[in-house]
PDB file of N, CA and C in Angstrom:
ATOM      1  N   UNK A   1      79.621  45.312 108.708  1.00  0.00           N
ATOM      2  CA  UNK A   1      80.350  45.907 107.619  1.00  0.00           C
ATOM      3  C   UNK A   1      81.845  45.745 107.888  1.00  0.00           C
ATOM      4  N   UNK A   2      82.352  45.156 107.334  1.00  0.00           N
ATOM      5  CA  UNK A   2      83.995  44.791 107.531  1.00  0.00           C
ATOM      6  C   UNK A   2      84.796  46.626 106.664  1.00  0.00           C
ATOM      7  N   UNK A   3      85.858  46.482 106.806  1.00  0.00           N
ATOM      8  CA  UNK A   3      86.498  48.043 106.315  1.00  0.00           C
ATOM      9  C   UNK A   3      88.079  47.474 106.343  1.00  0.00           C
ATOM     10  N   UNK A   4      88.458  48.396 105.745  1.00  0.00           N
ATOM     11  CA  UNK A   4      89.771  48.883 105.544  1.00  0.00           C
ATOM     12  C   UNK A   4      90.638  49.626 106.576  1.00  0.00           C
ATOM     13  N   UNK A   5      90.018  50.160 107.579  1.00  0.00           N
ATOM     14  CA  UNK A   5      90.382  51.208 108.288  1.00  0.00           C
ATOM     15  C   UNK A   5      91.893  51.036 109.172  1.00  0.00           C
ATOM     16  N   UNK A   6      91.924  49.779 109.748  1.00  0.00           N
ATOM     17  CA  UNK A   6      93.099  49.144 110.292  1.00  0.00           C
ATOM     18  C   UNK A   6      94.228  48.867 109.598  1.00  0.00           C
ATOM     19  N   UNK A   7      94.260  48.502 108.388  1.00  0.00           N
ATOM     20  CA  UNK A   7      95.054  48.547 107.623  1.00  0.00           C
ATOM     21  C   UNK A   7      95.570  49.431 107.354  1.00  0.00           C
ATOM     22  N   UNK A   8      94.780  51.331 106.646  1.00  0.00           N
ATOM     23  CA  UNK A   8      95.420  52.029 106.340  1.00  0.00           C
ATOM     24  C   UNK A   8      95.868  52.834 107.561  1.00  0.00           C
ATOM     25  N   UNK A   9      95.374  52.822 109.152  1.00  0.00           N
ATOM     26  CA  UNK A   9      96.042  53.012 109.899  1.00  0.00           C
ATOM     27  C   UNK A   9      97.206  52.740 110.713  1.00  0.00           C
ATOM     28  N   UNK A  10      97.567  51.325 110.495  1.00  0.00           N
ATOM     29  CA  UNK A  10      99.003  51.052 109.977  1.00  0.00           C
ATOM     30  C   UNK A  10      99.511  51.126 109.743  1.00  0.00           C
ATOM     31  N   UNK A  11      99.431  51.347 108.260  1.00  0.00           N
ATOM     32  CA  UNK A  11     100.297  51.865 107.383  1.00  0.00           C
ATOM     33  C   UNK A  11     101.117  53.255 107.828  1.00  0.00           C
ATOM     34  N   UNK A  12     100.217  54.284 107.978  1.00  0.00           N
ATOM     35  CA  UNK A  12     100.627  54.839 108.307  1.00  0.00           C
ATOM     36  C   UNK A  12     101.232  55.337 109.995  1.00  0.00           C
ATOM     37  N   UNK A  13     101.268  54.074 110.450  1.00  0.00           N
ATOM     38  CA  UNK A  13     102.271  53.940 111.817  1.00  0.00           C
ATOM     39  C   UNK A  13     101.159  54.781 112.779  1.00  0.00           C
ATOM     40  N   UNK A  14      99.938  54.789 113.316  1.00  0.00           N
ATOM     41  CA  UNK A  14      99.076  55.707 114.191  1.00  0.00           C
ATOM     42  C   UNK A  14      98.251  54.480 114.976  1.00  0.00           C
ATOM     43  N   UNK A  15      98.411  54.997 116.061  1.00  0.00           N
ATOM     44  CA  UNK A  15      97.167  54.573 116.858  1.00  0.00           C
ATOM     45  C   UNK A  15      95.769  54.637 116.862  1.00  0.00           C
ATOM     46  N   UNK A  16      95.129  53.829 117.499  1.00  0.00           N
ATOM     47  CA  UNK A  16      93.984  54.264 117.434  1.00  0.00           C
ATOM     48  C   UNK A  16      93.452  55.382 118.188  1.00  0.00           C
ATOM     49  N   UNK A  17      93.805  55.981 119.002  1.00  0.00           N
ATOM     50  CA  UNK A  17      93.413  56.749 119.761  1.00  0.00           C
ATOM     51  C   UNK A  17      94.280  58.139 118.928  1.00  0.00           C
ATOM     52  N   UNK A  18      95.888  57.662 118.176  1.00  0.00           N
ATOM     53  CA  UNK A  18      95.881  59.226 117.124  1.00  0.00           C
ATOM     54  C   UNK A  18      95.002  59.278 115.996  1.00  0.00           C
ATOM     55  N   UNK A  19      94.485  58.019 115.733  1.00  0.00           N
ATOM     56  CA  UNK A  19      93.199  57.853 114.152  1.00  0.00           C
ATOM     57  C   UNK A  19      91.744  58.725 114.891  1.00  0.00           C
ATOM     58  N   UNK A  20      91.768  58.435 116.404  1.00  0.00           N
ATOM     59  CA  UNK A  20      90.673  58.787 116.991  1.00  0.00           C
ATOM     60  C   UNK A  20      90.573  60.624 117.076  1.00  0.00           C
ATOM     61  N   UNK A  21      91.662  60.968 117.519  1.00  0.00           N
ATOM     62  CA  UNK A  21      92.062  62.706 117.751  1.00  0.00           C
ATOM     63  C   UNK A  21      91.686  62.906 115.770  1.00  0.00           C
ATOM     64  N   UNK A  22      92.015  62.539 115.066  1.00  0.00           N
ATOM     65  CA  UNK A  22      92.083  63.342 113.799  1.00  0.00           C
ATOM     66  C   UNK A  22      90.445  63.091 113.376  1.00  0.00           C
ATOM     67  N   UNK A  23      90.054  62.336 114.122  1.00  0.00           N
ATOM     68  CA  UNK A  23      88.531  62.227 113.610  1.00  0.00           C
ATOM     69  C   UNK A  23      88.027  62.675 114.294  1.00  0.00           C
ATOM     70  N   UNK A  24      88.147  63.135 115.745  1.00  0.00           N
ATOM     71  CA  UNK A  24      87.240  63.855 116.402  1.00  0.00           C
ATOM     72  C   UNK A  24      86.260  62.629 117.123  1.00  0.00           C
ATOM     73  N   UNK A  25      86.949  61.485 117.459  1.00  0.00           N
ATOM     74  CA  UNK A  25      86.115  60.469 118.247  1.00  0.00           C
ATOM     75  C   UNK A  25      86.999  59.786 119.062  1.00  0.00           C
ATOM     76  N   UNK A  26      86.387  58.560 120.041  1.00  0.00           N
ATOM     77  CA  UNK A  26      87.240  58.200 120.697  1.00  0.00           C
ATOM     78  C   UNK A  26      87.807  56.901 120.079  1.00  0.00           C
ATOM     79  N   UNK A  27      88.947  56.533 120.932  1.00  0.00           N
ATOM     80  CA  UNK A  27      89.653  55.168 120.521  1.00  0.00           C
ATOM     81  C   UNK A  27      88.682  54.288 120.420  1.00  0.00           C
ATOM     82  N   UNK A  28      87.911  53.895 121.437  1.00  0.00           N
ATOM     83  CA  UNK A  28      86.940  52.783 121.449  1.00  0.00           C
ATOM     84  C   UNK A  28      85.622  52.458 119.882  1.00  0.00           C
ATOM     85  N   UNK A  29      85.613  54.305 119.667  1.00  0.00           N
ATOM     86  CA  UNK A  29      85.015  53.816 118.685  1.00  0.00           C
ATOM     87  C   UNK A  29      85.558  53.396 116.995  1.00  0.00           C
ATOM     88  N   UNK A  30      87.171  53.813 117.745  1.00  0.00           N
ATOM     89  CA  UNK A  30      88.128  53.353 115.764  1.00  0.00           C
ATOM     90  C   UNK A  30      88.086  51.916 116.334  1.00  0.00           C
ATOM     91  N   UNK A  31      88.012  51.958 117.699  1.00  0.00           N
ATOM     92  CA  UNK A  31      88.321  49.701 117.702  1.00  0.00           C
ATOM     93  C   UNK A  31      87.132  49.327 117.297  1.00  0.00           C
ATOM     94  N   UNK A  32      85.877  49.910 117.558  1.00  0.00           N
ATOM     95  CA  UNK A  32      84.540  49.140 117.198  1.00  0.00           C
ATOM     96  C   UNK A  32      84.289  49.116 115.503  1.00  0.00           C
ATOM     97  N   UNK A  33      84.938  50.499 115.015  1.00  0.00           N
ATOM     98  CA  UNK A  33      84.906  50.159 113.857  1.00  0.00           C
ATOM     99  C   UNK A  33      85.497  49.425 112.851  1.00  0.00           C
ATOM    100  N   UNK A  34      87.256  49.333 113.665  1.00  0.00           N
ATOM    101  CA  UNK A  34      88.052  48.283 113.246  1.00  0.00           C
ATOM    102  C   UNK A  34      87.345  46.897 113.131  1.00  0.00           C
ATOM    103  N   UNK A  35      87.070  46.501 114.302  1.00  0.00           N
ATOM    104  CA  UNK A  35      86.706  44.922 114.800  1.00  0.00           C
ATOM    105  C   UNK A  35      85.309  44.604 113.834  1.00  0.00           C
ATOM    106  N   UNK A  36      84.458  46.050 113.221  1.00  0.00           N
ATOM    107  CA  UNK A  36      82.986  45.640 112.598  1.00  0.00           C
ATOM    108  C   UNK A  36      81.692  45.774 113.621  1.00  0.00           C
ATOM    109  N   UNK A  37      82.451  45.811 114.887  1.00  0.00           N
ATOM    110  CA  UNK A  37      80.696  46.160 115.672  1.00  0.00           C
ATOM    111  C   UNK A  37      80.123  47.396 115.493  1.00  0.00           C
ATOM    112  N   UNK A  38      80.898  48.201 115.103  1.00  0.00           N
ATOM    113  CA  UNK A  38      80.033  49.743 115.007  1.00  0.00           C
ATOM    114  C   UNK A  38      80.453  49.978 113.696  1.00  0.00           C
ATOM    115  N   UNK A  39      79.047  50.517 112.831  1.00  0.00           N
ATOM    116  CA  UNK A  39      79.437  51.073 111.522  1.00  0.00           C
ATOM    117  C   UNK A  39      78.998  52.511 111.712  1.00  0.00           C
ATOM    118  N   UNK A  40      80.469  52.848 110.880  1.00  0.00           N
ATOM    119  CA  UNK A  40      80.114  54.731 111.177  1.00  0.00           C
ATOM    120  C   UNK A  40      79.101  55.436 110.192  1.00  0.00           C
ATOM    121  N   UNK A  41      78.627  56.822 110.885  1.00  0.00           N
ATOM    122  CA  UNK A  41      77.786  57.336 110.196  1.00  0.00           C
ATOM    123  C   UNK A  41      78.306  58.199 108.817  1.00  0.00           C
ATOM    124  N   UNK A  42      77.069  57.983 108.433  1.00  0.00           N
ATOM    125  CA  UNK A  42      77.721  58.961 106.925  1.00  0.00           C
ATOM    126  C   UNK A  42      78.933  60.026 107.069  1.00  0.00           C
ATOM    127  N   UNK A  43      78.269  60.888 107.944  1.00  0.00           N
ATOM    128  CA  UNK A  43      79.733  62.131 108.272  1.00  0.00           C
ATOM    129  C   UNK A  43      80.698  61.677 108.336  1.00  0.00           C
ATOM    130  N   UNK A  44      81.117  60.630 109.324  1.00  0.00           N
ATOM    131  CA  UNK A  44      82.264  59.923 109.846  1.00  0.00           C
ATOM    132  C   UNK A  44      82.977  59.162 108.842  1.00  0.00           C
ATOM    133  N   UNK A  45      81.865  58.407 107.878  1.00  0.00           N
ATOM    134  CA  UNK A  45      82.483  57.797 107.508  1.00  0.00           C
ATOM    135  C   UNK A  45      83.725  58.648 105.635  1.00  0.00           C
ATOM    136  N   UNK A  46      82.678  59.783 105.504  1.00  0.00           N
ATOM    137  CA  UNK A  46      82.747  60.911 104.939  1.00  0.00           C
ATOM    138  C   UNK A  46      84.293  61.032 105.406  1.00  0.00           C
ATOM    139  N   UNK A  47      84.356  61.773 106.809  1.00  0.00           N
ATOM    140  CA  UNK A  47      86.166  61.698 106.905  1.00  0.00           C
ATOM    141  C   UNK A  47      86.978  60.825 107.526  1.00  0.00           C
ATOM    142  N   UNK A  48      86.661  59.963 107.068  1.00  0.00           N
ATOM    143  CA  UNK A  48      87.656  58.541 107.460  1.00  0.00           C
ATOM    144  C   UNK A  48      88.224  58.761 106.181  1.00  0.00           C
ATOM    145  N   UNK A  49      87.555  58.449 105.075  1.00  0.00           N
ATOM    146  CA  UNK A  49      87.790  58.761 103.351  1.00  0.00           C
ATOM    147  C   UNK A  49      88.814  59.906 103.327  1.00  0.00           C
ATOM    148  N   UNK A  50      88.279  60.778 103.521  1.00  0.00           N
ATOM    149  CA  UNK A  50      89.254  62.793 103.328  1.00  0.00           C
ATOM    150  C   UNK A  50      90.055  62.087 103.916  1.00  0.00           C
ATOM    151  N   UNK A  51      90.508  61.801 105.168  1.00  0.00           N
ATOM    152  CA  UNK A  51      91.909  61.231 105.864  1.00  0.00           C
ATOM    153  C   UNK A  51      92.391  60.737 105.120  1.00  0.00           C
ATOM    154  N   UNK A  52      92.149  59.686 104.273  1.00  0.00           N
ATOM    155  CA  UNK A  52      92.983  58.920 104.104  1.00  0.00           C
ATOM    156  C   UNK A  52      92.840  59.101 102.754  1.00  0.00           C
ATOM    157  N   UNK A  53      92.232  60.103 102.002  1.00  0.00           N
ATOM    158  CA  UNK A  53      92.787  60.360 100.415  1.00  0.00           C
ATOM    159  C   UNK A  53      91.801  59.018  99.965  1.00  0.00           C
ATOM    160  N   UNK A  54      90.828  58.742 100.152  1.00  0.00           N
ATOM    161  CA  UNK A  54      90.528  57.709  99.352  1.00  0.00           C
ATOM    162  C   UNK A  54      88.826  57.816  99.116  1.00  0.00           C
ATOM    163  N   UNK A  55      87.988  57.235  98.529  1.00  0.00           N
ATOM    164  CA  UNK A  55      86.286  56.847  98.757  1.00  0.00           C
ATOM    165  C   UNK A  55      86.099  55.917 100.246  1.00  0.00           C
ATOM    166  N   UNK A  56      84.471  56.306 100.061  1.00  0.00           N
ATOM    167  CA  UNK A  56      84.004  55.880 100.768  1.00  0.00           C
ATOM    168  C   UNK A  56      84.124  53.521 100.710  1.00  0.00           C
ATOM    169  N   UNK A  57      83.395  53.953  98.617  1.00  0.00           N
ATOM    170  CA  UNK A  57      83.754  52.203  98.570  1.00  0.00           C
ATOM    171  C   UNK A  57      84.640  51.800  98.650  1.00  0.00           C
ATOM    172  N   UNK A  58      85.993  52.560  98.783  1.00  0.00           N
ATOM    173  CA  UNK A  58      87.205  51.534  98.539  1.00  0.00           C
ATOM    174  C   UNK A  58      87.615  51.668 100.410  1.00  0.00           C
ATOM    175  N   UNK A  59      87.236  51.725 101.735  1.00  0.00           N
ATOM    176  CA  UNK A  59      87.737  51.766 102.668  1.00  0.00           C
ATOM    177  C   UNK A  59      86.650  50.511 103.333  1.00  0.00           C
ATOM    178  N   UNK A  60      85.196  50.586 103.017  1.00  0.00           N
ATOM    179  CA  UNK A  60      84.247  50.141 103.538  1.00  0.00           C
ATOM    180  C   UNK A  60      83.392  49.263 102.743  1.00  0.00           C
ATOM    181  N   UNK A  61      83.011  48.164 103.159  1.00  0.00           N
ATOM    182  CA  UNK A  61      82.826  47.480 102.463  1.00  0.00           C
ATOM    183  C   UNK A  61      81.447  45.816 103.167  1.00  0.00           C
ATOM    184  N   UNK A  62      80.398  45.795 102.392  1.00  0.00           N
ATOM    185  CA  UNK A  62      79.514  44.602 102.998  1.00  0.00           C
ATOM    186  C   UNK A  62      80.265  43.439 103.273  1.00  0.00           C
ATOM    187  N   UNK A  63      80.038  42.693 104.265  1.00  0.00           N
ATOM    188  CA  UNK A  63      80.340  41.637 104.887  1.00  0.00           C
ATOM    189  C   UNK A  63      79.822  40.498 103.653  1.00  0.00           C
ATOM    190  N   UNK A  64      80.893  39.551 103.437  1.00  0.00           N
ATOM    191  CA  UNK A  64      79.798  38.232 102.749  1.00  0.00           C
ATOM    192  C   UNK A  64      78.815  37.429 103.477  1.00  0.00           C
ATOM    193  N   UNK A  65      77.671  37.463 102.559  1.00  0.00           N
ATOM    194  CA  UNK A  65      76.609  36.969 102.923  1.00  0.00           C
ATOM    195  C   UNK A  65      77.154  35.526 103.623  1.00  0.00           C
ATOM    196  N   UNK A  66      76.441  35.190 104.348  1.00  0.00           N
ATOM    197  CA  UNK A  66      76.022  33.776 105.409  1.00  0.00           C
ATOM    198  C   UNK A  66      75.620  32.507 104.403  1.00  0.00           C
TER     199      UNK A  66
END
């Protein structure tokens, strides 16, 4: 699942490890979710969205098919 998440954490000038404290997880897992190896769970992905004022579809998003 590719995402948005790096981008809008940018934007707003934060690390991953301050994206990580406001979510209540660690850095490793905003990089896994950045990079696409780990897709977060509903909850998580629930407040990634509230953070950042936005939906779930517009942050996260299917990979194109092969």
């Amino acid at each position: 699942m590719k995402s948005r998440v790096r981008e809008l954490r940018e934007e707003r000038g934060w690390s991953q490890a301050q994206l990580g404290e406001r979510l209540e997880v660690s850095r490793q897992t905003v990089n896994a979710i950045e990079t696409g190896k780990y897709d977060p769970s509903l909850p998580l992905a629930f407040r990634i969205a509230g953070l950042f004022a936005s939906t779930i579809e517009a942050i996260f998003f299917p990979e194109d098919p092969e």
